[in-house]
N, C-alpha and C. Protein backbone atom coordinates (compact mmCIF):
# COMPACT_ATOMS: atom_id res chain seq x y z
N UNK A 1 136.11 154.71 132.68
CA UNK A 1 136.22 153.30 132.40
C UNK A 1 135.26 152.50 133.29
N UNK A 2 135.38 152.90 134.46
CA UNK A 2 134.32 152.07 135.44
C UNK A 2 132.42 152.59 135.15
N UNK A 3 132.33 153.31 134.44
CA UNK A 3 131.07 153.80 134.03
C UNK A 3 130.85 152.60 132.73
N UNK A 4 132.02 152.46 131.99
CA UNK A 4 131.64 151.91 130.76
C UNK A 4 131.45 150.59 131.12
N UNK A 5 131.83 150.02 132.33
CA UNK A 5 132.17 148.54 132.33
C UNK A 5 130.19 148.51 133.42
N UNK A 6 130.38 149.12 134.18
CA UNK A 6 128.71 149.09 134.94
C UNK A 6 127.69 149.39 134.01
N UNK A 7 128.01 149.94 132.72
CA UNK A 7 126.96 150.17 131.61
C UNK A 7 126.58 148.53 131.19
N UNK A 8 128.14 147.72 131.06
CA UNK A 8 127.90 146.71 129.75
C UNK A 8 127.11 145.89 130.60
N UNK A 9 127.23 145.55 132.16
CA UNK A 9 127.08 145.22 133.05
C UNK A 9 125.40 145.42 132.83
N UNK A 10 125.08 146.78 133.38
CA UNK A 10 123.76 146.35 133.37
C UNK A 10 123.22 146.11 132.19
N UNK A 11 123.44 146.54 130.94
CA UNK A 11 122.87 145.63 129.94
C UNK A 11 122.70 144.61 129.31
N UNK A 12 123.77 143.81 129.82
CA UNK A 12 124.07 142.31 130.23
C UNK A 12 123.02 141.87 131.17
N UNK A 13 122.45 142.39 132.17
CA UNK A 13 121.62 142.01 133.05
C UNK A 13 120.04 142.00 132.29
N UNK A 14 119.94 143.49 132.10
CA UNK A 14 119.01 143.36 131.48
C UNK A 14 118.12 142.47 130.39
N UNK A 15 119.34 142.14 129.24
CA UNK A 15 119.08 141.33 128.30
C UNK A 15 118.89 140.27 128.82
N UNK A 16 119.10 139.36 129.93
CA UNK A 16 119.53 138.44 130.55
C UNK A 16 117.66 138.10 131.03
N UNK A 17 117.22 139.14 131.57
CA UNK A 17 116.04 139.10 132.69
C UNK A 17 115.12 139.26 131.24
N UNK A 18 115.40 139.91 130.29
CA UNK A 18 114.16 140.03 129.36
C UNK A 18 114.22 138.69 128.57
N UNK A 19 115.18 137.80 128.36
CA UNK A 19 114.88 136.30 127.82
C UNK A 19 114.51 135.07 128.60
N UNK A 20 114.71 135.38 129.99
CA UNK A 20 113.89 134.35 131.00
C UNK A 20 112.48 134.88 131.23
N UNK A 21 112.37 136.02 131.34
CA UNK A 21 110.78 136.30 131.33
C UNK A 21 109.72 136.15 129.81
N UNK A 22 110.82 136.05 129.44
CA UNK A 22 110.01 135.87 127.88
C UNK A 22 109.70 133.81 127.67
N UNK A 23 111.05 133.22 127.80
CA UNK A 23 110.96 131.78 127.87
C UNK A 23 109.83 131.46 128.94
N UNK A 24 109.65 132.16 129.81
CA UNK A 24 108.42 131.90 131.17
C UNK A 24 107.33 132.44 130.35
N UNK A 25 106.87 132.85 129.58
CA UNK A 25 105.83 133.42 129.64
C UNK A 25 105.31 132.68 128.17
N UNK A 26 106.33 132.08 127.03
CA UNK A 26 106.20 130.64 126.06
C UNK A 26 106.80 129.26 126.53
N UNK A 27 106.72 129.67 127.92
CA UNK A 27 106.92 127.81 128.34
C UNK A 27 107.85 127.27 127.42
N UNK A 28 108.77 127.34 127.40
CA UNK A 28 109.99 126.74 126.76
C UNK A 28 111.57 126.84 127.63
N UNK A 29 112.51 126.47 127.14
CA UNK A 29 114.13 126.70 127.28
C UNK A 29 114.87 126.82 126.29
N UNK A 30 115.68 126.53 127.11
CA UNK A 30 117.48 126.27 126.22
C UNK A 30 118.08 125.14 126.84
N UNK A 31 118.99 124.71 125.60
CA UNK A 31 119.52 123.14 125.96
C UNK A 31 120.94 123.94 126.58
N UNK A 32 121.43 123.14 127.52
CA UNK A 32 122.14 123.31 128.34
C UNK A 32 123.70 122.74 127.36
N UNK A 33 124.77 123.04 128.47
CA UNK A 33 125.46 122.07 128.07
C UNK A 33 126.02 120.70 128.19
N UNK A 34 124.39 120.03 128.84
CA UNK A 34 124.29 118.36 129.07
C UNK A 34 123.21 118.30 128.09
N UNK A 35 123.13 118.98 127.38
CA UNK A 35 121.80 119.32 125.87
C UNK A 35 120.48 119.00 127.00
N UNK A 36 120.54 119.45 128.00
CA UNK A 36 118.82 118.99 128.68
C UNK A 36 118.40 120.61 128.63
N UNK A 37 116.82 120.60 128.42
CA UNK A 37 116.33 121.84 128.70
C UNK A 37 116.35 122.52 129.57
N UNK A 38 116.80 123.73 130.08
CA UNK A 38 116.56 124.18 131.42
C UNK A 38 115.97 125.78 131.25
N UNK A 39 115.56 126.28 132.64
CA UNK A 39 114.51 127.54 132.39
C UNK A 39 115.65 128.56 133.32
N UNK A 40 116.66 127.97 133.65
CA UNK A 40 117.92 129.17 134.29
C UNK A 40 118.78 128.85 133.68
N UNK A 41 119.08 130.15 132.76
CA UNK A 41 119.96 129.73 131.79
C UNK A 41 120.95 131.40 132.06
N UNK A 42 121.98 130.90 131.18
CA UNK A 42 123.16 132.09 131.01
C UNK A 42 122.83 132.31 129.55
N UNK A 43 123.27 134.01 129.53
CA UNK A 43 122.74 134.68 128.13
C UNK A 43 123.99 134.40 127.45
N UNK A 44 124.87 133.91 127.72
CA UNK A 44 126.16 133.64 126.87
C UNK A 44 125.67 132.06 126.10
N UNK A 45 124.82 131.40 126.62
CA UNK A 45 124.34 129.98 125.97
C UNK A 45 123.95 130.86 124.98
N UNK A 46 122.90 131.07 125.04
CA UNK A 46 122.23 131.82 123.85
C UNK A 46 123.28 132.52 122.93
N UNK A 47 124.18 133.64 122.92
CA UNK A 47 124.79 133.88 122.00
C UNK A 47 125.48 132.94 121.27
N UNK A 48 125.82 131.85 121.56
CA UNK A 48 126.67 130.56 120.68
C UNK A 48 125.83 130.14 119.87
N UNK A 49 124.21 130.36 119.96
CA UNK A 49 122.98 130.03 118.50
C UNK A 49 123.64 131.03 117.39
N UNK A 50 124.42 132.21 117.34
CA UNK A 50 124.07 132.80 116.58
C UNK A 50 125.87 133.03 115.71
């Protein structure tokens, strides 16, 4: 169980570091939840687009 939970963990991380380096690298964001753009964001914002 503790293997499965450090798995989701780091792939949570991962996904996390590959959409800020990607928003850095097209100069853009995500609207927050004061709707302002920001470039440190949580990957859970992003799943509520979808």
């Amino acid at each position: 169980m503790l293997f499965l939970m450090s798995l989701c963990v780091f792939v949570y991380n991962l996904g996390q570091r590959q959409l800020k380096n990607t928003l850095q690298i097209i100069k853009t964001g995500i609207k927050n939840k004061l709707v302002k753009l920001t470039m440190t964001l949580i990957l859970i914002w992003v799943f509520k687009y979808f």
